[in-house]
N, C-alpha and C. Protein backbone atom coordinates (compact mmCIF):
# COMPACT_ATOMS: atom_id res chain seq x y z
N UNK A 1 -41.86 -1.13 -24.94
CA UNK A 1 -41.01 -0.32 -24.11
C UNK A 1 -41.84 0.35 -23.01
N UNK A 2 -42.68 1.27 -23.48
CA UNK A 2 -43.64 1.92 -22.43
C UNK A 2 -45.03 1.77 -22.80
N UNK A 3 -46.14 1.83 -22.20
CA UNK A 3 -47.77 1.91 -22.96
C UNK A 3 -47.85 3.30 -23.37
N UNK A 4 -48.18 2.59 -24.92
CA UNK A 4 -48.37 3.74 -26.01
C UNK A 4 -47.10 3.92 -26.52
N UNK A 5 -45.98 3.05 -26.44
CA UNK A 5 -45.01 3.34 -27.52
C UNK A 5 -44.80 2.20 -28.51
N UNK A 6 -44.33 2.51 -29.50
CA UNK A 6 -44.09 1.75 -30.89
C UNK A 6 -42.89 1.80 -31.20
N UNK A 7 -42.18 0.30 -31.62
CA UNK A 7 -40.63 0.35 -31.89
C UNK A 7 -40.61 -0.94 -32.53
N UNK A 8 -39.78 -0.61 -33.75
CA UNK A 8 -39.62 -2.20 -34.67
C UNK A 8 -38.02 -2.19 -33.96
N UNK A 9 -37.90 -3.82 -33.67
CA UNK A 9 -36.78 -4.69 -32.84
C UNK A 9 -36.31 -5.38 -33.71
N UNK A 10 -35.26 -5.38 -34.30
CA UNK A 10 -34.55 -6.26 -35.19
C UNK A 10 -34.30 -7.91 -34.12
N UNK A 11 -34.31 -8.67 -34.77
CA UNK A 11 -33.81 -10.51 -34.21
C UNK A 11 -32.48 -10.24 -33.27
N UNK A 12 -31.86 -9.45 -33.66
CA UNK A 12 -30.98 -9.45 -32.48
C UNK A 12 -31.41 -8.65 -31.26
N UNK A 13 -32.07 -7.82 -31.44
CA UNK A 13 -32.69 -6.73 -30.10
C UNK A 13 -32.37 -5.39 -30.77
N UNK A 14 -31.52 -5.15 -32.00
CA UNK A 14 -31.62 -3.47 -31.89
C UNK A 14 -32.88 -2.74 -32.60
N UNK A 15 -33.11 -1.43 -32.11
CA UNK A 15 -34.17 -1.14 -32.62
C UNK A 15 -34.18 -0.14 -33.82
N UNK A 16 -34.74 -0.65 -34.91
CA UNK A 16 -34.53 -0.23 -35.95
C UNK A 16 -35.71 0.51 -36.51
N UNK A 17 -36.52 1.23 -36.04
CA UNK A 17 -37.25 1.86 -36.22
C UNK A 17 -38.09 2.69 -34.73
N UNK A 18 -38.37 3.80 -34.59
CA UNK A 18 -39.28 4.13 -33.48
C UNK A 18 -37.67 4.58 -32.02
N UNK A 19 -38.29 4.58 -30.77
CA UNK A 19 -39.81 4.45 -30.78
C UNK A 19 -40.90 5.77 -30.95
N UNK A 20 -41.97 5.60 -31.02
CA UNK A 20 -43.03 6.71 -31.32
C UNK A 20 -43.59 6.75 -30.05
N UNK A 21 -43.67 8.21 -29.14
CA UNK A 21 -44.11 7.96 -28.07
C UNK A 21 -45.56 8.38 -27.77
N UNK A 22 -46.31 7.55 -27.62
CA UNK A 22 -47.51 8.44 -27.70
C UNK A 22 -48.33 8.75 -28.89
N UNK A 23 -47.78 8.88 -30.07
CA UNK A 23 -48.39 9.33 -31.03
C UNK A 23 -49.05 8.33 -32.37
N UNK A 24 -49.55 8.92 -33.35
CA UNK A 24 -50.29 8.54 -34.22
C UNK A 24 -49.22 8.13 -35.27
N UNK A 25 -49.28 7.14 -36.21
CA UNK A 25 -48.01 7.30 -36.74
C UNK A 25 -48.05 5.47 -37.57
N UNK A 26 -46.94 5.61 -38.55
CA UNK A 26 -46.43 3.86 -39.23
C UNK A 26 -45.31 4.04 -39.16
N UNK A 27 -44.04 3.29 -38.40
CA UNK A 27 -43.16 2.88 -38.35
C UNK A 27 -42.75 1.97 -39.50
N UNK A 28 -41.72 2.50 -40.17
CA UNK A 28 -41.72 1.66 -41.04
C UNK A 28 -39.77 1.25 -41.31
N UNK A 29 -39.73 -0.09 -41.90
CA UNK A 29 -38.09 -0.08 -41.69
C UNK A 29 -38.02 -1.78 -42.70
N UNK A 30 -36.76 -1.83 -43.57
CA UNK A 30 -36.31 -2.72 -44.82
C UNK A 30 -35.93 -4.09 -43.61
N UNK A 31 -36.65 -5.28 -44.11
CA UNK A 31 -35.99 -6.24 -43.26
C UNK A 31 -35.00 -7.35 -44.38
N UNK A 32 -34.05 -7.91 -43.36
CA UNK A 32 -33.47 -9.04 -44.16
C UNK A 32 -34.33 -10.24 -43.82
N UNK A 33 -35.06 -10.74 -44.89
CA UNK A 33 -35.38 -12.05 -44.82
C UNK A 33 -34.69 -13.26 -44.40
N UNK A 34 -33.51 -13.03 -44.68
CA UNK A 34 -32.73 -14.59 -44.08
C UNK A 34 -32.39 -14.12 -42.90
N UNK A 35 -32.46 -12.91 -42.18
CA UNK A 35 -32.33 -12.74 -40.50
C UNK A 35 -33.52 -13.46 -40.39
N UNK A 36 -34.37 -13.25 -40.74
CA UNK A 36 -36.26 -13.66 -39.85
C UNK A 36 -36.01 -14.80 -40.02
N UNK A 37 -36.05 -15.97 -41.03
CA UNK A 37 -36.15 -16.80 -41.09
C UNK A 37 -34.55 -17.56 -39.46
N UNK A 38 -33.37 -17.25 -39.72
CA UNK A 38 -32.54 -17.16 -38.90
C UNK A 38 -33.32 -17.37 -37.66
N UNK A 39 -33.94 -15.94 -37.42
CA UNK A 39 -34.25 -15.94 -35.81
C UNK A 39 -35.10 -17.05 -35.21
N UNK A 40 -36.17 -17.34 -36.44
CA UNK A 40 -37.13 -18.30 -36.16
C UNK A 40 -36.89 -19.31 -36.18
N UNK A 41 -36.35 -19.87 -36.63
CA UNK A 41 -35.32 -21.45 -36.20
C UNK A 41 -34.56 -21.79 -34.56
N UNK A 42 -34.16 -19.98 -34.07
CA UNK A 42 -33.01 -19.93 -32.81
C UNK A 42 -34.46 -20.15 -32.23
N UNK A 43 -35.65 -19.32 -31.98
CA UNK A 43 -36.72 -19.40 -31.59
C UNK A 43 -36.89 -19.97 -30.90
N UNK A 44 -37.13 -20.74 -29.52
CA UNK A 44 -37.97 -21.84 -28.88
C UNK A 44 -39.20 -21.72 -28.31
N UNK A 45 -40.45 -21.72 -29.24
CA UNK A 45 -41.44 -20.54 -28.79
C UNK A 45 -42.03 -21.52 -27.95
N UNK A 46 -42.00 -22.90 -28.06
CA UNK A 46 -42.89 -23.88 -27.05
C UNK A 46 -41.52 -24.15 -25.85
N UNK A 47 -40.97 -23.55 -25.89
CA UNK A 47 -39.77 -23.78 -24.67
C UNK A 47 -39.87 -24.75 -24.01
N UNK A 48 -39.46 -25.49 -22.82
CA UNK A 48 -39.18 -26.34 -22.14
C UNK A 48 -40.54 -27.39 -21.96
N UNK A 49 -41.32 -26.60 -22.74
CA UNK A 49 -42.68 -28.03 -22.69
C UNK A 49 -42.65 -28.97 -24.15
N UNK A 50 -41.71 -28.30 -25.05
CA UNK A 50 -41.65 -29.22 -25.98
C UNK A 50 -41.00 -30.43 -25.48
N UNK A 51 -41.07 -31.27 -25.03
CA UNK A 51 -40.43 -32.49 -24.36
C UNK A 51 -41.23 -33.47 -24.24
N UNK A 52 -41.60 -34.18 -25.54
CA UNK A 52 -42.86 -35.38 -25.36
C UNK A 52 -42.12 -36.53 -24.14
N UNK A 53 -40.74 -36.50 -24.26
CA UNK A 53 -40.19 -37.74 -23.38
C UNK A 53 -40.98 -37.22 -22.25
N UNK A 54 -41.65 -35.74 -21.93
CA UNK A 54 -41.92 -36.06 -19.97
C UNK A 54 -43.29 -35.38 -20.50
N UNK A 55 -44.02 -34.68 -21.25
CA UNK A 55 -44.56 -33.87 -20.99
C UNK A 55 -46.33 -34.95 -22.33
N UNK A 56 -47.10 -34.88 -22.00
CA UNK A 56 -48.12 -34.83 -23.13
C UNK A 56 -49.73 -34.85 -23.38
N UNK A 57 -50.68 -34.60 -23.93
CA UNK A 57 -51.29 -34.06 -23.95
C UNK A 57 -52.82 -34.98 -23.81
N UNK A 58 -53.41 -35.26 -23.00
CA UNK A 58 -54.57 -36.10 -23.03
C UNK A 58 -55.72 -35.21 -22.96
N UNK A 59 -56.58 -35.91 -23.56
CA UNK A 59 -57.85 -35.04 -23.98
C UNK A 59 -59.50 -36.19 -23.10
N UNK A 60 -60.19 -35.44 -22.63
CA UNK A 60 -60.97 -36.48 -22.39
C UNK A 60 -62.42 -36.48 -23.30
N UNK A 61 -62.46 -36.74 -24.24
CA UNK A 61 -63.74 -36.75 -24.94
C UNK A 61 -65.15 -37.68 -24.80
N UNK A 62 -65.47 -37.56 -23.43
CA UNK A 62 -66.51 -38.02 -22.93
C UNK A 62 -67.31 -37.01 -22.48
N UNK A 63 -68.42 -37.34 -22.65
CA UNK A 63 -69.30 -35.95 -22.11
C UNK A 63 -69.26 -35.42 -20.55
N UNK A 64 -69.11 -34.26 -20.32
CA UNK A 64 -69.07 -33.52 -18.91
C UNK A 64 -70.55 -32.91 -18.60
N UNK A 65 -70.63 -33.21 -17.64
CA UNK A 65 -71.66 -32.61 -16.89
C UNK A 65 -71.58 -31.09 -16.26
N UNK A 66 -71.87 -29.66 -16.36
CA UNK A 66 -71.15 -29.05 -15.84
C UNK A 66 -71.28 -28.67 -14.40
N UNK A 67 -72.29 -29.67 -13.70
CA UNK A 67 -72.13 -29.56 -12.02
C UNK A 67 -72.51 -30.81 -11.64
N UNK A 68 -71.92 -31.22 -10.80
CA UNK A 68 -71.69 -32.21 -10.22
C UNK A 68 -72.13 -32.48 -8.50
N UNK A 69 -73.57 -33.28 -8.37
CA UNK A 69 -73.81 -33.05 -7.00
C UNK A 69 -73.74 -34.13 -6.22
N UNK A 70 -73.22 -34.12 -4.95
CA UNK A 70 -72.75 -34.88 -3.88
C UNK A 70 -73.63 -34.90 -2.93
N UNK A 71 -73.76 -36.18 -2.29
CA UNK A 71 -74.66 -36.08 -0.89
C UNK A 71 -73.63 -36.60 -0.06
């Protein structure tokens, strides 16, 4: 919310604990497990790059030089 505040956010957005502004402190608050699990399924944490049809990942495992000089 702000720097230096603390607030537990339930999966839907409400806030169910906090916030603490500024201060020293444990926020503390009962969760439903089948919400979390819920939310994390709706989740799309790799968003629009999960898409092997367009998107993927090559690696070059040959040795690099780390400067490279030109005449």
């Amino acid at each position: 919310m702000n720097p230096g505040d603390s607030v537990v956010i339930a999966p839907g957005g409400e806030v169910v604990a906090g916030p603490m502004r500024e201060e020293a402190g444990i926020l503390y608050c009962d969760i439903d497990p089948e919400k979390v699990r819920v939310a994390k399924r709706a989740l799309d944490v790799t968003g629009h790059y999960a898409r092997p049809d367009i998107f993927t990942l090559q690696i070059n495992t040959k040795p690099q030089s780390p400067i490279e000089f030109q005449s």
